[in-house]
C-alpha atoms as a PDB file:
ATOM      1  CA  UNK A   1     -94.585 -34.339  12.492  1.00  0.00           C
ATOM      2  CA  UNK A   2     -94.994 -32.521   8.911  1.00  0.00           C
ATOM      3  CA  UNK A   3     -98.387 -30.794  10.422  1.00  0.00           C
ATOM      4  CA  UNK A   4     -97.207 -29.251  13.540  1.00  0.00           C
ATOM      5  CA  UNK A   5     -94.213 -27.434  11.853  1.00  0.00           C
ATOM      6  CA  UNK A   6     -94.174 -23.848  13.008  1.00  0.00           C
ATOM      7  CA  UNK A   7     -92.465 -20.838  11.419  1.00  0.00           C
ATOM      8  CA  UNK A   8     -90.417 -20.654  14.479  1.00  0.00           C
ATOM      9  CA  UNK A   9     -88.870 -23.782  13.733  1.00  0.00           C
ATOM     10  CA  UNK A  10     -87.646 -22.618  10.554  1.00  0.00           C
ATOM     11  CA  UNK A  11     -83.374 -21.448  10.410  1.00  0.00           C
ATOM     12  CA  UNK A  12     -82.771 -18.547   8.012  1.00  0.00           C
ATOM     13  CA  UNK A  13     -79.496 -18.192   6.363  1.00  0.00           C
ATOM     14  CA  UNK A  14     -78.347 -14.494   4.699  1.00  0.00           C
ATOM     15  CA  UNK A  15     -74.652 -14.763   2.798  1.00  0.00           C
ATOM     16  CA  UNK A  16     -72.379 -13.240   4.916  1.00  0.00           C
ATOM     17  CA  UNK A  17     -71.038  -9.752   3.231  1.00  0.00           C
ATOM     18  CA  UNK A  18     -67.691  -8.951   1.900  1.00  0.00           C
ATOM     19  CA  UNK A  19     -65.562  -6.326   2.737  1.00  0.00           C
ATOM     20  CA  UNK A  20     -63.471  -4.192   0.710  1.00  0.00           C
ATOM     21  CA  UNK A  21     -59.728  -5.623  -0.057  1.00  0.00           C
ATOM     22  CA  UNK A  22     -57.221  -4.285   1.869  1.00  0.00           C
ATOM     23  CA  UNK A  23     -54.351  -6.147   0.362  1.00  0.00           C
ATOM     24  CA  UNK A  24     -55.281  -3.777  -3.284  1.00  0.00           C
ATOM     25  CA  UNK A  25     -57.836  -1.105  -2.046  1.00  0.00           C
ATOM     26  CA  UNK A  26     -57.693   0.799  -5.897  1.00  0.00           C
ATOM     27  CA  UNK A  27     -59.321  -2.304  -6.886  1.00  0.00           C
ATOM     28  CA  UNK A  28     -62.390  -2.222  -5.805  1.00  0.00           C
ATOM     29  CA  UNK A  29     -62.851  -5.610  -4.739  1.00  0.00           C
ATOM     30  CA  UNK A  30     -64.220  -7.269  -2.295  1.00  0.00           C
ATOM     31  CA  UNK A  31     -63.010  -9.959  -0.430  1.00  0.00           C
ATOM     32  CA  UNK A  32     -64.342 -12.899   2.804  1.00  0.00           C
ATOM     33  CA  UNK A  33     -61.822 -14.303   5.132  1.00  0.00           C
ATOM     34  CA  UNK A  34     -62.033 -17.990   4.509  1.00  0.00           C
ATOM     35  CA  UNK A  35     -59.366 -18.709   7.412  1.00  0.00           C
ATOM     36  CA  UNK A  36     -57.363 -20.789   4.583  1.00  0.00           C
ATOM     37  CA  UNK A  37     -60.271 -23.229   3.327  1.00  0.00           C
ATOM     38  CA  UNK A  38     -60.547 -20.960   0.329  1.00  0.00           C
ATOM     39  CA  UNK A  39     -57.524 -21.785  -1.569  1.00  0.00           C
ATOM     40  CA  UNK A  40     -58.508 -20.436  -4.894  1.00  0.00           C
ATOM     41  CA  UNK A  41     -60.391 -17.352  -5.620  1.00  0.00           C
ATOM     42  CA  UNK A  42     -63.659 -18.447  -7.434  1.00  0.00           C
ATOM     43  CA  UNK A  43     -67.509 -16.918  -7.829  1.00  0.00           C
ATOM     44  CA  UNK A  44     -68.846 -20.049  -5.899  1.00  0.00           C
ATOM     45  CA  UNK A  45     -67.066 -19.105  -2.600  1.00  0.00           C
ATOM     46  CA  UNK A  46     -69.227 -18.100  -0.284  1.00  0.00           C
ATOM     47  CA  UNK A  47     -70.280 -17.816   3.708  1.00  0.00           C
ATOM     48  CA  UNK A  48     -73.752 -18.161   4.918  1.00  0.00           C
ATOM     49  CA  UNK A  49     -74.683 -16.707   8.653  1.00  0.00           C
ATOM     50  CA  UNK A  50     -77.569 -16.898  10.420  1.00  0.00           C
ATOM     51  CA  UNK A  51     -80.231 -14.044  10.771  1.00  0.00           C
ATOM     52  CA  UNK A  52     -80.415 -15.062  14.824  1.00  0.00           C
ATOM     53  CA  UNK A  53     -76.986 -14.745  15.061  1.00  0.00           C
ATOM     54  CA  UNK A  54     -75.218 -12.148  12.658  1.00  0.00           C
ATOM     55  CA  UNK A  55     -71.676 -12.243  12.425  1.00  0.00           C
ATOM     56  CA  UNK A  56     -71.184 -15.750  13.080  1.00  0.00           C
ATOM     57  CA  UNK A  57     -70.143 -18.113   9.908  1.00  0.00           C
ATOM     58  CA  UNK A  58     -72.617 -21.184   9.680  1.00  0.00           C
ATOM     59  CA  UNK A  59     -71.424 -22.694   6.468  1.00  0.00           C
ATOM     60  CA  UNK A  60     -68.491 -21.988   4.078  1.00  0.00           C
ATOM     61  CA  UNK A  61     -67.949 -23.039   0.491  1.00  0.00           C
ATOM     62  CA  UNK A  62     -64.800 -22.484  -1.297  1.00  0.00           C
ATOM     63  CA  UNK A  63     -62.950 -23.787  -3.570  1.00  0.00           C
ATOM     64  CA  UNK A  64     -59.717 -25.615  -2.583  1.00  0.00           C
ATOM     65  CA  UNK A  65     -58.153 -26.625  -5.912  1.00  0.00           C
ATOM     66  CA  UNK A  66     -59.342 -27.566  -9.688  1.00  0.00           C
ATOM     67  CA  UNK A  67     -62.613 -29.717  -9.039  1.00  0.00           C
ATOM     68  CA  UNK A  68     -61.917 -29.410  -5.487  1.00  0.00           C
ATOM     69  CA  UNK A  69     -64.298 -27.709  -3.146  1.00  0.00           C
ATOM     70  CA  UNK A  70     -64.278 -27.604   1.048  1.00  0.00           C
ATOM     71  CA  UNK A  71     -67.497 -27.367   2.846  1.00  0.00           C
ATOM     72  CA  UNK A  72     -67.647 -26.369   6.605  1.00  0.00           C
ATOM     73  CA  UNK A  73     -70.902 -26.010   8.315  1.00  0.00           C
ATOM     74  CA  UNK A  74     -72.067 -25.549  12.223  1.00  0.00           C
ATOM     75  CA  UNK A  75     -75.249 -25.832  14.229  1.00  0.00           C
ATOM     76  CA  UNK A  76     -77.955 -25.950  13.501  1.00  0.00           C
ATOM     77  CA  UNK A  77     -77.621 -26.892   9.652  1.00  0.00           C
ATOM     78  CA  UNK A  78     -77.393 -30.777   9.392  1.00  0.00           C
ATOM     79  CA  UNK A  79     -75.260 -32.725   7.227  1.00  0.00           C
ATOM     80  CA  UNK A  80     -77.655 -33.283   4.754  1.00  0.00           C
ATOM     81  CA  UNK A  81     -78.710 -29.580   5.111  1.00  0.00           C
ATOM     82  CA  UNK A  82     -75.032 -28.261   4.029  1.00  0.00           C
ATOM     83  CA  UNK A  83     -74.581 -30.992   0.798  1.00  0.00           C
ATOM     84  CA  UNK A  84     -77.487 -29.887  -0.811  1.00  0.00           C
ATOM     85  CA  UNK A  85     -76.318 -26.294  -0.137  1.00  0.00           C
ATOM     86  CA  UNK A  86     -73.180 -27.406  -1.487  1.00  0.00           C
ATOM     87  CA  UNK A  87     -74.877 -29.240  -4.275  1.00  0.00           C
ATOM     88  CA  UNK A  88     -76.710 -26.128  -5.273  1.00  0.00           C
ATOM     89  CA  UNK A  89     -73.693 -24.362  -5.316  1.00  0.00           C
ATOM     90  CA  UNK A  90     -72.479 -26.435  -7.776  1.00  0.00           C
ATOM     91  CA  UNK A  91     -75.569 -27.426  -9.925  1.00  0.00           C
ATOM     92  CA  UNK A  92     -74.563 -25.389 -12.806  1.00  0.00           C
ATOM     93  CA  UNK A  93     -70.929 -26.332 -13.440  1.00  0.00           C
ATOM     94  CA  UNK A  94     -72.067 -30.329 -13.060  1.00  0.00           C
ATOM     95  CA  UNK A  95     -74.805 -29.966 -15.419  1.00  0.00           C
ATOM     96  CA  UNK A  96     -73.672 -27.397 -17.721  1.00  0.00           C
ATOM     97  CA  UNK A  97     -69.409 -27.726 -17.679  1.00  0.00           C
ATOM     98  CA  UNK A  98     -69.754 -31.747 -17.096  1.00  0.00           C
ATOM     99  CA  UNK A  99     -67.901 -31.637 -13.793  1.00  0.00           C
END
């Protein structure tokens, strides 16, 4: 029931931080382990944790090949929860790059 929601009910998601490289440390960059489902190395990866539990991947986005993304998600975020995260993610390149 929409009226009886409670602000303990609510999940909140932080992105998960990077870490410095260790494969090129004079580079400065930062990198996420994507355990392989990140094939190619892309702005829109990302990881999203939540603030009950930090240190513990809820959802991962990352791009697998040209126009090929992989989404993994875990409790609680729903199915429909993680597309339109995913969809979000991708918002700009489908309305602005055509896809």
């Amino acid at each position: 029931m929409y009226g009886s929601l409670c602000i303990t009910d609510l999940s909140l998601y932080l992105p998960y931080l990077p870490y410095f490289s260790e494969v090129d440390p004079g580079s400065g960059r930062h990198a996420l382990d994507f355990q392989g489902r990140a094939l190619c190395a892309s702005v829109k990866n990302f990881q999203l944790e939540s603030r009950e539990e930090p240190g513990v991947v809820r959802f991962l986005f990352g791009k697998h090949a040209k126009n090929e993304y992989c989404v993994d998600y875990s409790y609680p975020m729903s199915p429909l929860q993680a597309f339109a995260v995913a969809l979000s993610a991708l918002g700009y390149k489908l309305c602005n790059e055509g896809g």
